[in-house]
C-alpha atoms as a PDB file:
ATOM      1  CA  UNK A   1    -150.692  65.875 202.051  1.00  0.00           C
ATOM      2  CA  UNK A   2    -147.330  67.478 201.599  1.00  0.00           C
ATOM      3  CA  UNK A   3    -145.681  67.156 198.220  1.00  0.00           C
ATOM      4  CA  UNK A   4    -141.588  65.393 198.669  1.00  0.00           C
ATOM      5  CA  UNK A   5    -139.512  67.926 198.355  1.00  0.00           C
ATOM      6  CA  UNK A   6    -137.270  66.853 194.920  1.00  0.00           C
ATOM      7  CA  UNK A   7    -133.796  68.826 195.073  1.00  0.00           C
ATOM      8  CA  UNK A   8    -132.303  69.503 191.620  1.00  0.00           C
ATOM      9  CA  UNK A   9    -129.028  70.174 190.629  1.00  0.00           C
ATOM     10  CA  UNK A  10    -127.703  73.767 188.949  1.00  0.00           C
ATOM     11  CA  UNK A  11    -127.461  73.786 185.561  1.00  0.00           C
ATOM     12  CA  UNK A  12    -123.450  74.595 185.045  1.00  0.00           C
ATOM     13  CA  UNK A  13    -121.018  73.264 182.954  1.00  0.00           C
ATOM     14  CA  UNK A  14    -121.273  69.637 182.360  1.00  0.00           C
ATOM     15  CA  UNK A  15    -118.442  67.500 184.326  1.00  0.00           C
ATOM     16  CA  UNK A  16    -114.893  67.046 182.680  1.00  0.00           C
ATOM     17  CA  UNK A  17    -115.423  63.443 181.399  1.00  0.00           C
ATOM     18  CA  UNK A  18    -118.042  64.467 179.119  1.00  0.00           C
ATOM     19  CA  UNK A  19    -116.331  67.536 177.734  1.00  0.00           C
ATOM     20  CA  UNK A  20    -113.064  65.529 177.321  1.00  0.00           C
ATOM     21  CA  UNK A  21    -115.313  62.804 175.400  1.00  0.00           C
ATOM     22  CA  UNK A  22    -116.550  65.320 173.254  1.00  0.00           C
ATOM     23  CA  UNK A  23    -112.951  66.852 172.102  1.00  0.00           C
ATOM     24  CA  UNK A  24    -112.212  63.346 171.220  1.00  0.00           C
ATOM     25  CA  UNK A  25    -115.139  61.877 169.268  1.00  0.00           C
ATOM     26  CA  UNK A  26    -116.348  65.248 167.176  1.00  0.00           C
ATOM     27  CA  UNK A  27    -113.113  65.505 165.522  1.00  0.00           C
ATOM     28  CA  UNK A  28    -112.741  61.507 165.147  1.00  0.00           C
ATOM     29  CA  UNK A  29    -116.349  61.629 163.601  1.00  0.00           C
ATOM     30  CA  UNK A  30    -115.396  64.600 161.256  1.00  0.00           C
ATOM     31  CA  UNK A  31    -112.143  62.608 160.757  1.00  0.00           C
ATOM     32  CA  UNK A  32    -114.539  59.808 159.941  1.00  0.00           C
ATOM     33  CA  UNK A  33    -116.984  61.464 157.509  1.00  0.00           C
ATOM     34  CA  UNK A  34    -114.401  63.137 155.369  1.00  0.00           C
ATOM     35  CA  UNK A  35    -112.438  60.238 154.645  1.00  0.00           C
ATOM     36  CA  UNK A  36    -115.867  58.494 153.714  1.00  0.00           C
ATOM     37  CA  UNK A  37    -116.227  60.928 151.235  1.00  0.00           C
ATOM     38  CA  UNK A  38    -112.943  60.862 149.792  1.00  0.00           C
ATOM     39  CA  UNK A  39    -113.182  57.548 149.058  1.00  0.00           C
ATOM     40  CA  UNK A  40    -116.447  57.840 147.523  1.00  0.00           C
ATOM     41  CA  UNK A  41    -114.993  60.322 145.170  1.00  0.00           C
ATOM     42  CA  UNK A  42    -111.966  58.588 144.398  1.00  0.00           C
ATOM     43  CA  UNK A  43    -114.687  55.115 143.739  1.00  0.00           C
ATOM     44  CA  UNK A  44    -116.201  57.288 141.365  1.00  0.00           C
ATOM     45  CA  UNK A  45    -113.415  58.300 139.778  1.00  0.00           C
ATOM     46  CA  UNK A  46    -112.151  54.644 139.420  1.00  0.00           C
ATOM     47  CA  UNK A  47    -115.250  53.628 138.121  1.00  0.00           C
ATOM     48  CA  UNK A  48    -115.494  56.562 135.218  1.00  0.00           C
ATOM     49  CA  UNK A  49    -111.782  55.587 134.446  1.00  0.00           C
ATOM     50  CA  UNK A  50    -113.202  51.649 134.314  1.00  0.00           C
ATOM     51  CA  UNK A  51    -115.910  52.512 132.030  1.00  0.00           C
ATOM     52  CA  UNK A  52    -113.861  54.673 129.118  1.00  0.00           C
ATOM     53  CA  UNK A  53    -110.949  51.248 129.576  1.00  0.00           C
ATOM     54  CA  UNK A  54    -113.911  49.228 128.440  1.00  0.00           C
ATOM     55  CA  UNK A  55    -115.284  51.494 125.868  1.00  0.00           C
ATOM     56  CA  UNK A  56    -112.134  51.781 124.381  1.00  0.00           C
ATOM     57  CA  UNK A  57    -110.861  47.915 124.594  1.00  0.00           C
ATOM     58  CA  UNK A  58    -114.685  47.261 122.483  1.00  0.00           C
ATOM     59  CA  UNK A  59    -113.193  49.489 119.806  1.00  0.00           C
ATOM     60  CA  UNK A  60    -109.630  47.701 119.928  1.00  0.00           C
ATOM     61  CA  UNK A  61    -111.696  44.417 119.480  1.00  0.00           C
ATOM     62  CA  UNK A  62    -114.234  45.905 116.401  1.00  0.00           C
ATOM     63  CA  UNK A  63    -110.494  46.980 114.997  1.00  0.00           C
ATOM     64  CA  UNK A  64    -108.971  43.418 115.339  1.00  0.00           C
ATOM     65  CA  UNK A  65    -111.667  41.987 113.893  1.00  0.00           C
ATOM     66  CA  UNK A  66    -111.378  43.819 110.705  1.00  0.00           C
ATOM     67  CA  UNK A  67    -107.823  43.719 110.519  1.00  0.00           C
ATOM     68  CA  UNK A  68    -108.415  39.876 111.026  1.00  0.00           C
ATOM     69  CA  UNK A  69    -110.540  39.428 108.259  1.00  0.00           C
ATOM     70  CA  UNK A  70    -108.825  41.979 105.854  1.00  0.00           C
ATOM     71  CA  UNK A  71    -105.418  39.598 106.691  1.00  0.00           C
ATOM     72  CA  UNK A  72    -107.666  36.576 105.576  1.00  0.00           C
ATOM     73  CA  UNK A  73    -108.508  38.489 102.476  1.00  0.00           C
ATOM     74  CA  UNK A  74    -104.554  39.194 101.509  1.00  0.00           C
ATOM     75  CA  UNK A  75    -103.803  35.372 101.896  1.00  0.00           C
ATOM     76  CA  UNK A  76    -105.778  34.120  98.822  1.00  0.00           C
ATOM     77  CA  UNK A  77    -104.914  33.709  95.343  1.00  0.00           C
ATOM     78  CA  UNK A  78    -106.457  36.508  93.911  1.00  0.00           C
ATOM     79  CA  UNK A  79    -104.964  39.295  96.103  1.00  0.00           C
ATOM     80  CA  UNK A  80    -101.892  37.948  96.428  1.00  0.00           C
ATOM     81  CA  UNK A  81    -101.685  38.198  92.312  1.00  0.00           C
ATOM     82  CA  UNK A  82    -103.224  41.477  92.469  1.00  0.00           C
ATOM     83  CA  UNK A  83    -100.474  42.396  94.975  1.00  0.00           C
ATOM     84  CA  UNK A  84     -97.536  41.027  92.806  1.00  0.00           C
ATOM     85  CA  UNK A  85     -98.828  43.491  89.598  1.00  0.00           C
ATOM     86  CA  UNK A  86     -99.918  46.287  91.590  1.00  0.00           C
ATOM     87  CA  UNK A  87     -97.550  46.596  93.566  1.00  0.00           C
ATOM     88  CA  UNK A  88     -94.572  44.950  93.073  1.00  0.00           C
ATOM     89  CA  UNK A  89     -95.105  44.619  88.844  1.00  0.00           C
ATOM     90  CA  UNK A  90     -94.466  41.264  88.514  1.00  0.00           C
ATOM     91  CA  UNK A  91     -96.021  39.265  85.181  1.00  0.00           C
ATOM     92  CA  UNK A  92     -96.816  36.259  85.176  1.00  0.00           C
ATOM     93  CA  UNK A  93     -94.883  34.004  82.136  1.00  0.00           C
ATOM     94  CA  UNK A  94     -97.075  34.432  79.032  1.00  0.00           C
ATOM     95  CA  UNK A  95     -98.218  38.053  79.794  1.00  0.00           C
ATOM     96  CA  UNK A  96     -96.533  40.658  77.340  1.00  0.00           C
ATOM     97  CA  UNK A  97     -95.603  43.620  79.525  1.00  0.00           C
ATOM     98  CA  UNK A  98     -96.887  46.818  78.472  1.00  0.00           C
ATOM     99  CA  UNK A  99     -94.908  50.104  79.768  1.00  0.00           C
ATOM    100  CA  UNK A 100     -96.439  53.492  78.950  1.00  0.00           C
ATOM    101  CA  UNK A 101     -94.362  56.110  78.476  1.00  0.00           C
ATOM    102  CA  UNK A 102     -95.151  59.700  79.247  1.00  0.00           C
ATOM    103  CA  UNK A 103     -94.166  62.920  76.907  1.00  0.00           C
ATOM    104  CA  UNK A 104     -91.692  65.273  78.301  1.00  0.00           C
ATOM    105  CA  UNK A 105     -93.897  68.083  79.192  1.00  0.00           C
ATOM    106  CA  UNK A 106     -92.296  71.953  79.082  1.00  0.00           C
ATOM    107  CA  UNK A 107     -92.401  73.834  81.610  1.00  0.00           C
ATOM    108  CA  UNK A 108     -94.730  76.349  81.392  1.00  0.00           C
ATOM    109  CA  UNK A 109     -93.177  80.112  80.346  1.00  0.00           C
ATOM    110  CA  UNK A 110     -92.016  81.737  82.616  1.00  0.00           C
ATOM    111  CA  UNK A 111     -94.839  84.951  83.372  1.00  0.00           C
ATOM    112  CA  UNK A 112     -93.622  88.265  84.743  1.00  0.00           C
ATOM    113  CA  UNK A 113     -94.034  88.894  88.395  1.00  0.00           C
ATOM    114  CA  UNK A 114     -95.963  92.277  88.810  1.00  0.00           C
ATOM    115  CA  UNK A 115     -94.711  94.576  90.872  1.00  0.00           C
ATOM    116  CA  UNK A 116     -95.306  94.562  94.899  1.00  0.00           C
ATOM    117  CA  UNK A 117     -98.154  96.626  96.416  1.00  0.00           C
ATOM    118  CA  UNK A 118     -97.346  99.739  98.232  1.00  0.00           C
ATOM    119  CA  UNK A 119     -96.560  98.331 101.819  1.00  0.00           C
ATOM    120  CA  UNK A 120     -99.626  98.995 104.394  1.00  0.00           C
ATOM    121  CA  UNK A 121     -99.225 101.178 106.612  1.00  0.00           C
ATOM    122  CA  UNK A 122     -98.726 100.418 110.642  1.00  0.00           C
ATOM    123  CA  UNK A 123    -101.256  99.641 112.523  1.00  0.00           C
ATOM    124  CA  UNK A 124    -101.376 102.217 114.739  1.00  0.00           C
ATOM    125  CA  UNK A 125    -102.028 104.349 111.794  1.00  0.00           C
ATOM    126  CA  UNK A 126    -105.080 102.226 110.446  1.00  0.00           C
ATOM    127  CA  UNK A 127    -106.526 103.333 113.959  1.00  0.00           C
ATOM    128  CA  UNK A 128    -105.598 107.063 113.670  1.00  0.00           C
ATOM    129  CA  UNK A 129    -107.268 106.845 110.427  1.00  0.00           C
ATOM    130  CA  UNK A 130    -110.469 104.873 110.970  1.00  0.00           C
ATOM    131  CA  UNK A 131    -111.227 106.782 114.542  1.00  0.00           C
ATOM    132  CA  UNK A 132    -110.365 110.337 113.360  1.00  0.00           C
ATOM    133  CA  UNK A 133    -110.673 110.358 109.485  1.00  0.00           C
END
């Protein structure tokens, strides 16, 4: 028996329609991948950006919360009263006001300045003497 005779065809360049699909799609695929990646970074990003917001609006909350209760505190009878002495030295009617006076204190005499050191001498010098004696 004879073998069929199978023809093949030379291996050249590949025809124009698949060269002309490949200048399109590798640079729309490239195109593609990098803007994939930008947005990944810029998600990222976003996200870190999200996370310190929330970190910080948790501390903004802690601080309203104390500056809640401290406001709470200032609105009863006893600090307001501790307010009026402290602060403002109001007495209440009854109370005999008692004002302390200071001495006049001296100034203190007056001591003599000594005299200035002998300037130091440039830099450069220092050098000249600390490398060469």
């Amino acid at each position: 028996m004879t073998q069929p005779i199978v023809l093949r065809r030379p291996i050249g360049p590949p025809p124009l329609a698949l060269r002309l699909a490949a200048v399109l799609v590798v640079p729309l695929l490239l195109y593609a991948l990098v803007a994939t990646g930008q947005k990944a970074v810029d998600n990222y990003r976003l996200n870190r950006e999200a996370d310190a917001l929330r970190t910080e609006i948790l501390g903004l909350r802690s601080d309203n919360i104390q500056l809640q209760k401290q406001i709470e505190r200032a609105r009863t009878d006893t600090a307001i009263e501790t307010i009026a002495r402290e602060q403002l030295g109001l007495i209440k009617p009854g109370d005999h006001p008692l004002v302390l006076v200071a001495q006049a204190v001296q100034p203190p005499a007056v001591a003599p300045t000594p005299a200035p050191a002998a300037p130091s001498p440039p830099a450069w010098r220092q050098w000249w003497d600390y490398l060469f004696g």
